[in-house]
PDB file of N, CA and C in Angstrom:
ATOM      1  N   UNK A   1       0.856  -1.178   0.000  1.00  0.00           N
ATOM      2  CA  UNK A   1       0.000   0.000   0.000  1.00  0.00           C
ATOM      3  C   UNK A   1       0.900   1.238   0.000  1.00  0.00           C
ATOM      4  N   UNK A   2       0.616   2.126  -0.867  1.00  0.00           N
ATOM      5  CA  UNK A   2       1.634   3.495  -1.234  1.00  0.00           C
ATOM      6  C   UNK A   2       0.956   3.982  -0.115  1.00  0.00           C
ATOM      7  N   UNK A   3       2.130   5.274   0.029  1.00  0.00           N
ATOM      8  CA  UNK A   3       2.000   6.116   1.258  1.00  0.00           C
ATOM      9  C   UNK A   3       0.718   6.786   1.065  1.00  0.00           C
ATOM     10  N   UNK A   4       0.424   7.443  -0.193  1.00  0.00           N
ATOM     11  CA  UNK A   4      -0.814   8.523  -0.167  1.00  0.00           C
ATOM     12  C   UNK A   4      -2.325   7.732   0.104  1.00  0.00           C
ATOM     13  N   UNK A   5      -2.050   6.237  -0.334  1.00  0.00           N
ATOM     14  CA  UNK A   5      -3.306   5.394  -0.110  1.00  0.00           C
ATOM     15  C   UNK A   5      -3.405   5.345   1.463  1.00  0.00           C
ATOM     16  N   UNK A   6      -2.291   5.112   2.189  1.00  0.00           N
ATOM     17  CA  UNK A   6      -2.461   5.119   3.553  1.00  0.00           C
ATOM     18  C   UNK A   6      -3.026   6.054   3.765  1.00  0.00           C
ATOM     19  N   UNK A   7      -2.712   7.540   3.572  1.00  0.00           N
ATOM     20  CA  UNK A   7      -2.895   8.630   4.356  1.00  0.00           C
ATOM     21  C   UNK A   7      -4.434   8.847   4.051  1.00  0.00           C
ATOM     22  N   UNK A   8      -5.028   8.644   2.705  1.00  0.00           N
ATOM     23  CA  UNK A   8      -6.556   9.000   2.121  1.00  0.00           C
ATOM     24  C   UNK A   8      -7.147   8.066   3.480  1.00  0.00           C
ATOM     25  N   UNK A   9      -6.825   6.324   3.448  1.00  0.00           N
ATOM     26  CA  UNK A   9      -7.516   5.315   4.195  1.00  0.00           C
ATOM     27  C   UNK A   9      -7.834   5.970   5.768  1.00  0.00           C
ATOM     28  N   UNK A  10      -6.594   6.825   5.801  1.00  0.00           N
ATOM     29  CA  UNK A  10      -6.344   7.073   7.547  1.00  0.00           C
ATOM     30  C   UNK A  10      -7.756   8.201   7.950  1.00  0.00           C
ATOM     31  N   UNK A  11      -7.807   9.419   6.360  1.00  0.00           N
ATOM     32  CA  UNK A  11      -8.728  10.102   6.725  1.00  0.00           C
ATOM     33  C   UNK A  11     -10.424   9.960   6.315  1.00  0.00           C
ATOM     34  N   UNK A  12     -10.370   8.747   5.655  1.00  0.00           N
ATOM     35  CA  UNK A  12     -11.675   8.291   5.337  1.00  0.00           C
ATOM     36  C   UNK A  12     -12.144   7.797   6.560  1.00  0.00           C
ATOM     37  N   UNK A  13     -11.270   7.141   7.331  1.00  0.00           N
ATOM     38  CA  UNK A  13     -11.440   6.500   8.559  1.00  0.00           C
ATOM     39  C   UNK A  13     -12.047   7.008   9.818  1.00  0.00           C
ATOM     40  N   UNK A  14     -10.919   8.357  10.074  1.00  0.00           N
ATOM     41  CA  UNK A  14     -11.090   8.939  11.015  1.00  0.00           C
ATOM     42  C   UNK A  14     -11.499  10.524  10.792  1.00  0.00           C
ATOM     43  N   UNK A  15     -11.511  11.422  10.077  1.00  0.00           N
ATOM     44  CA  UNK A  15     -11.709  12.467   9.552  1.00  0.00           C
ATOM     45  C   UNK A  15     -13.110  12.108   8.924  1.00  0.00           C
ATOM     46  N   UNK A  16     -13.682  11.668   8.086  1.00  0.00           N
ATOM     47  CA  UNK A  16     -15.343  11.731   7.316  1.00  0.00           C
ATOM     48  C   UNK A  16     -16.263  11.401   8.443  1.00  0.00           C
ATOM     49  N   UNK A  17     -15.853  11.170   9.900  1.00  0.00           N
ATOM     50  CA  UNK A  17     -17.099  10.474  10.492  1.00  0.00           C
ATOM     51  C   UNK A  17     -17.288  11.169  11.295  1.00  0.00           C
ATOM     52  N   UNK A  18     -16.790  12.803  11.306  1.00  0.00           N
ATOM     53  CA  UNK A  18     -17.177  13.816  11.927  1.00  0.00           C
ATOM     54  C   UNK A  18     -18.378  14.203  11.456  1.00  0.00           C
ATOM     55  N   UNK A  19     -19.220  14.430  10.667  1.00  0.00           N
ATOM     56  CA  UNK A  19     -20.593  14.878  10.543  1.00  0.00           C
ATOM     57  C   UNK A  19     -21.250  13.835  10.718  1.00  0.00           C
ATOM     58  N   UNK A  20     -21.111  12.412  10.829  1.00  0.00           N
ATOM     59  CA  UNK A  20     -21.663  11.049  11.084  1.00  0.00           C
ATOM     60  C   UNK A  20     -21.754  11.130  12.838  1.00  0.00           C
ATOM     61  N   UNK A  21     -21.110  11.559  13.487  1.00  0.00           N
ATOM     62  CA  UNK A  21     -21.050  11.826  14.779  1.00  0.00           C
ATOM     63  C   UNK A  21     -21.656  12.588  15.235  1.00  0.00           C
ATOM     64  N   UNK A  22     -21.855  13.815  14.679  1.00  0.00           N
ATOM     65  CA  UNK A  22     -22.142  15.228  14.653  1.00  0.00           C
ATOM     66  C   UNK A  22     -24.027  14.533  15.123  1.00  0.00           C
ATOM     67  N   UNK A  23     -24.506  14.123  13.661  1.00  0.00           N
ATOM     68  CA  UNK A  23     -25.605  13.914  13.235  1.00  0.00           C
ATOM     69  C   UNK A  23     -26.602  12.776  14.563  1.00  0.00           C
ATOM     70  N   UNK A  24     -25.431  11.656  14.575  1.00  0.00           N
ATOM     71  CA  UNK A  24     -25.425  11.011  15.813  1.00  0.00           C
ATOM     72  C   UNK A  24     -26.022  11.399  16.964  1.00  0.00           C
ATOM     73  N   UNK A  25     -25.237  12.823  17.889  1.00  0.00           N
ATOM     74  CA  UNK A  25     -25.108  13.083  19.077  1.00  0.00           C
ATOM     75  C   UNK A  25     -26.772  14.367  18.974  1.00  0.00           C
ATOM     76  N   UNK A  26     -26.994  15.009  17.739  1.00  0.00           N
ATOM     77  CA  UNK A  26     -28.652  15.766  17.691  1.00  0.00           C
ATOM     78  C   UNK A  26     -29.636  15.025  17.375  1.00  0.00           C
ATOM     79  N   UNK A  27     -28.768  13.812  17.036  1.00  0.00           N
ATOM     80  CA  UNK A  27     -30.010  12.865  16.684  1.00  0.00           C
ATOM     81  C   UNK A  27     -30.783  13.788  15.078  1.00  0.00           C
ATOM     82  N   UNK A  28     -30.101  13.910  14.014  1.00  0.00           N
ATOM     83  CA  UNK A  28     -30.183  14.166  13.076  1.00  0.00           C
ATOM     84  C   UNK A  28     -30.229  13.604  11.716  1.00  0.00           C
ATOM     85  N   UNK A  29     -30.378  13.656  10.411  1.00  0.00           N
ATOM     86  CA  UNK A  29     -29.872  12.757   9.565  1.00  0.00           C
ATOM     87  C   UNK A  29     -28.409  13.293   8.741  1.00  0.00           C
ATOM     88  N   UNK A  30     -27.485  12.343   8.203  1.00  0.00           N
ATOM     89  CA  UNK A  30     -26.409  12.581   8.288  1.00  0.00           C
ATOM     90  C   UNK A  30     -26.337  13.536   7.454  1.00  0.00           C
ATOM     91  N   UNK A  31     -27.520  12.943   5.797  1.00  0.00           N
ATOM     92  CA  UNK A  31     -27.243  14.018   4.650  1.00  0.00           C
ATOM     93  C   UNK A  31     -27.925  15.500   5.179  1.00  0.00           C
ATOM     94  N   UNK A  32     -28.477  15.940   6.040  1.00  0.00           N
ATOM     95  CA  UNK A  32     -28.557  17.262   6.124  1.00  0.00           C
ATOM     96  C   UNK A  32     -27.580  18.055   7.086  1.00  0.00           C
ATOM     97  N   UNK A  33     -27.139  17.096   7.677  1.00  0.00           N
ATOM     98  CA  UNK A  33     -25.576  17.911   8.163  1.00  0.00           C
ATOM     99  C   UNK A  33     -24.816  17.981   7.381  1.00  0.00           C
ATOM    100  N   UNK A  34     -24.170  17.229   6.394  1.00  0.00           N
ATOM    101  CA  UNK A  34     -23.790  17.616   5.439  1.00  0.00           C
ATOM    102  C   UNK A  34     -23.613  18.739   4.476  1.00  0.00           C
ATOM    103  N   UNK A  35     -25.108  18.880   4.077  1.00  0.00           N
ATOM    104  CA  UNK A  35     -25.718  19.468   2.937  1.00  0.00           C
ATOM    105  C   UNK A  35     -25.511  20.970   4.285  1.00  0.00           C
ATOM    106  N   UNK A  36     -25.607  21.292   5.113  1.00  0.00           N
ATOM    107  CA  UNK A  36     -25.491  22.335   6.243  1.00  0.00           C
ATOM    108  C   UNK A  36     -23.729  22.763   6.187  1.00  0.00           C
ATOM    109  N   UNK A  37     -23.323  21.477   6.228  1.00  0.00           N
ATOM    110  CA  UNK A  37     -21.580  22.043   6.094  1.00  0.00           C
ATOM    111  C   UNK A  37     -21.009  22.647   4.851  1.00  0.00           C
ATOM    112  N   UNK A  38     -21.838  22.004   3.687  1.00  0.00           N
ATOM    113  CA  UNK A  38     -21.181  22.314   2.293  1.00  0.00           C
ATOM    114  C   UNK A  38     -22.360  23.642   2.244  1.00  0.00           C
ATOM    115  N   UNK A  39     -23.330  24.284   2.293  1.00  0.00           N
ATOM    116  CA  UNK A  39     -24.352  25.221   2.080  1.00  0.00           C
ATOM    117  C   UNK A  39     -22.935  26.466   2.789  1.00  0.00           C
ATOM    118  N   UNK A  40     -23.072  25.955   4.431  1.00  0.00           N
ATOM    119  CA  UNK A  40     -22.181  26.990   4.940  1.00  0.00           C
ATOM    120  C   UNK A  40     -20.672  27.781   4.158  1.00  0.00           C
ATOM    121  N   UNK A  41     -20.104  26.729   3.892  1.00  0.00           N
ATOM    122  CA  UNK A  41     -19.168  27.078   3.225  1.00  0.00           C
ATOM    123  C   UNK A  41     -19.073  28.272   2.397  1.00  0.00           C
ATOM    124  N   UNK A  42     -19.874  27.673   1.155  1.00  0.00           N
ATOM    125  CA  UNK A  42     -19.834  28.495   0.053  1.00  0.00           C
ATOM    126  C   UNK A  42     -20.666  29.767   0.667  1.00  0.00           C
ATOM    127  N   UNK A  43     -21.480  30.006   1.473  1.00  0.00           N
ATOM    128  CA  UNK A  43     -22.155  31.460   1.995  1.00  0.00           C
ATOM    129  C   UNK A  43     -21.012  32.258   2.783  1.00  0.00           C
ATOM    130  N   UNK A  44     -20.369  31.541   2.956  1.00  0.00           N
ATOM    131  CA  UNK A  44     -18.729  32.064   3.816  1.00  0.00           C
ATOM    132  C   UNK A  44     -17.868  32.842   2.354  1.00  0.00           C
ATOM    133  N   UNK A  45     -17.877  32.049   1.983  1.00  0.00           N
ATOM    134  CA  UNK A  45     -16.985  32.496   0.704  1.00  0.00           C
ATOM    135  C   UNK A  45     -17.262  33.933  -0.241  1.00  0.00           C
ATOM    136  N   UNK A  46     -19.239  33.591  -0.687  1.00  0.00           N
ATOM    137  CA  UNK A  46     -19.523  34.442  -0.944  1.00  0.00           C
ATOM    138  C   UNK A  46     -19.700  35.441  -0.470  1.00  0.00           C
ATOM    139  N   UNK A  47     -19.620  35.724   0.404  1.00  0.00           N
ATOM    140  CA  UNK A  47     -20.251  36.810   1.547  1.00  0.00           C
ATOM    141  C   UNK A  47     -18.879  37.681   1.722  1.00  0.00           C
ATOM    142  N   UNK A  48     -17.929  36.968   1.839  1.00  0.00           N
ATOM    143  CA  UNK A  48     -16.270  37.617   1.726  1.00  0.00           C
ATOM    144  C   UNK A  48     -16.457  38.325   0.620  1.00  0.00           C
ATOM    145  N   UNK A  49     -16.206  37.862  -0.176  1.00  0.00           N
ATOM    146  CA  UNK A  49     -16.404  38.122  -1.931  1.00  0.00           C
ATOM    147  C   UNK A  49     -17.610  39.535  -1.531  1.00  0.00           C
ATOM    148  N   UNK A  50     -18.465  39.565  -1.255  1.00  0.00           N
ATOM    149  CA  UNK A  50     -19.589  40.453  -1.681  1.00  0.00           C
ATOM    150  C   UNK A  50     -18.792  41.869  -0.345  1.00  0.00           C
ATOM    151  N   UNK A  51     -18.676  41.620   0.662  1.00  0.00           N
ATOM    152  CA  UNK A  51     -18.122  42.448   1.192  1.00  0.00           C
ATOM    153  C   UNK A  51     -16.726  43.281   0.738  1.00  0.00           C
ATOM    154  N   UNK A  52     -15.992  42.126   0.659  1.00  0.00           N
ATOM    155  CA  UNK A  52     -14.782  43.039  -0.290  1.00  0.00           C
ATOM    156  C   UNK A  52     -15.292  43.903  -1.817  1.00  0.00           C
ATOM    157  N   UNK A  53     -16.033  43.347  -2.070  1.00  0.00           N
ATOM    158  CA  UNK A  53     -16.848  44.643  -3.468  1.00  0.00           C
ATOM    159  C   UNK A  53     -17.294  45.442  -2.620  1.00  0.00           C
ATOM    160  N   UNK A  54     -18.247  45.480  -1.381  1.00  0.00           N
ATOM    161  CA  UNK A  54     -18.306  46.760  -0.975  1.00  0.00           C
ATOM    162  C   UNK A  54     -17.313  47.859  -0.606  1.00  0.00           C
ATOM    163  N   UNK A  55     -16.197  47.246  -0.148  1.00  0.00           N
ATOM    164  CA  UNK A  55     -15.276  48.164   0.441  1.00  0.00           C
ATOM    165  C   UNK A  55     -14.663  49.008  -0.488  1.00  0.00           C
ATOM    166  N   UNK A  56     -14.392  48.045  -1.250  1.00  0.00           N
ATOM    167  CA  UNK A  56     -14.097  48.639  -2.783  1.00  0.00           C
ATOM    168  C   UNK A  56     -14.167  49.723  -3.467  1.00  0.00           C
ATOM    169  N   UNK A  57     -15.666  49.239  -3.753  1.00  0.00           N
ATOM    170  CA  UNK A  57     -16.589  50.211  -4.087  1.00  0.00           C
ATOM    171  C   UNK A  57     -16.736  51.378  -3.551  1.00  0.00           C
ATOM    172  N   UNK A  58     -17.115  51.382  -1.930  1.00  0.00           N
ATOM    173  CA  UNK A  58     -17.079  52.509  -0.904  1.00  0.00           C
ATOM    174  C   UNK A  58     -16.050  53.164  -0.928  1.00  0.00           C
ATOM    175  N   UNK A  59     -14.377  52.638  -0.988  1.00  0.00           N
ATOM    176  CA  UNK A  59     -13.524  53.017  -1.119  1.00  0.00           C
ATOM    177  C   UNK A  59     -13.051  54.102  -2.409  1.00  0.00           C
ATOM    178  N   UNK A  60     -13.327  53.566  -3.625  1.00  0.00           N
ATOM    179  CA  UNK A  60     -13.418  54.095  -4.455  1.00  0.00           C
ATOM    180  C   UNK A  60     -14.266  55.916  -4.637  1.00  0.00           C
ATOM    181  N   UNK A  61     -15.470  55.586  -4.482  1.00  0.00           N
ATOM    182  CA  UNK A  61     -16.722  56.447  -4.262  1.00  0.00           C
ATOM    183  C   UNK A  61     -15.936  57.585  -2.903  1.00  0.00           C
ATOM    184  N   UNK A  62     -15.532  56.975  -2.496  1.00  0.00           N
ATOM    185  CA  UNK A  62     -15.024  57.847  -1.363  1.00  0.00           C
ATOM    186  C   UNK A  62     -13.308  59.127  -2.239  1.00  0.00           C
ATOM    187  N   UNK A  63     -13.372  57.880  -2.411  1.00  0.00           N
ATOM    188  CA  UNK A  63     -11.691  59.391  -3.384  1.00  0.00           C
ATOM    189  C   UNK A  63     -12.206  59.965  -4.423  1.00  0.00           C
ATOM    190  N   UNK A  64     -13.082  59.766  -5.232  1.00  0.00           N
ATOM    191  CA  UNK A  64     -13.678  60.472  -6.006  1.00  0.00           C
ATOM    192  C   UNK A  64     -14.549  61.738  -5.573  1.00  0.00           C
ATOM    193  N   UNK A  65     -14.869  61.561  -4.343  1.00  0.00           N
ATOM    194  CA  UNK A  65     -15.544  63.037  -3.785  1.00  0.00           C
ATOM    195  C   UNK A  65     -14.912  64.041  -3.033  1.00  0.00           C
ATOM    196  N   UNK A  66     -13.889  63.374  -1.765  1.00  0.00           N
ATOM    197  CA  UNK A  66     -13.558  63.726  -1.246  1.00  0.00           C
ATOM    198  C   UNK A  66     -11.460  64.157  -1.851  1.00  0.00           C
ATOM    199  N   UNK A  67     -11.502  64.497  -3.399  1.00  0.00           N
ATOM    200  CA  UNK A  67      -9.941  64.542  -3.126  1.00  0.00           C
ATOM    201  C   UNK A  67      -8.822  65.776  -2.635  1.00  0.00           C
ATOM    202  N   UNK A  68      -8.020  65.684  -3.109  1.00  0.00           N
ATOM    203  CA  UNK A  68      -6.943  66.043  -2.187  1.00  0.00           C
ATOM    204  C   UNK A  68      -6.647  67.171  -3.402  1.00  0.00           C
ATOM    205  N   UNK A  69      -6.948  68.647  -3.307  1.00  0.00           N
ATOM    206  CA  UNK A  69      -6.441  69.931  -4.466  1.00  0.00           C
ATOM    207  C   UNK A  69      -5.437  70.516  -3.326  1.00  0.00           C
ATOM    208  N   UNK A  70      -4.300  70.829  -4.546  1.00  0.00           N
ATOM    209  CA  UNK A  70      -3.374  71.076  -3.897  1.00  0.00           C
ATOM    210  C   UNK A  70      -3.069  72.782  -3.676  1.00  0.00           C
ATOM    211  N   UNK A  71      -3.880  73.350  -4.648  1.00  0.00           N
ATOM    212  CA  UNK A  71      -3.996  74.887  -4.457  1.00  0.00           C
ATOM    213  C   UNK A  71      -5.633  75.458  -4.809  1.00  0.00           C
ATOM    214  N   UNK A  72      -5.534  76.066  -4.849  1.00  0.00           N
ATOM    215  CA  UNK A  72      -7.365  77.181  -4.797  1.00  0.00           C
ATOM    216  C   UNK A  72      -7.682  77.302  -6.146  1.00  0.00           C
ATOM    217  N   UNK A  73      -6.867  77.187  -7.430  1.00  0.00           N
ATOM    218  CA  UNK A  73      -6.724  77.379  -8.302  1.00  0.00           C
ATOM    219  C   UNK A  73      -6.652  75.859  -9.337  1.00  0.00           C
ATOM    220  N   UNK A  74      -7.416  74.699  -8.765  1.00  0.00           N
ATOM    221  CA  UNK A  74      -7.695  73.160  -9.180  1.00  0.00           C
ATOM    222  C   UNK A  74      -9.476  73.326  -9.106  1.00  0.00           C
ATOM    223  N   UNK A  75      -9.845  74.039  -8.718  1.00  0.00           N
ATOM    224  CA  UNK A  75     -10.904  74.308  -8.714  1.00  0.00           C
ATOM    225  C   UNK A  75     -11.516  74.183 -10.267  1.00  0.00           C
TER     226      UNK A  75
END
């Protein structure tokens, strides 16, 4: 058995049966903990993503109004 087969076997083993446990201990079913871990994720991701466009954006919008004239005569 190659090393990387060990290491996949080791975490199929002991690593995947965390939401199997999870589901276990609320007395839940497994595929909607699941479907709860992978949903979460990607709303994590996007939500980064959508905030950094705001800042952005705000950021932007913000030097465009407020800039910096260096004499009376930029007017």
């Amino acid at each position: 058995m190659s090393q990387m087969s060990s290491l996949r076997h080791f975490f199929e083993k002991h690593g995947f049966t965390v939401s199997t446990r999870l589901a276990d201990s609320l007395g839940m079913n497994v595929k909607s903990v699941r479907l709860f871990f992978i949903y979460a994720s990607f709303t994590t991701i996007v939500g980064g993503f959508i905030i950094y466009l705001t800042l952005a954006f705000w950021l932007k919008l913000k030097d465009m109004i407020y800039t910096n004239r260096t004499s009376v005569f930029d007017l």
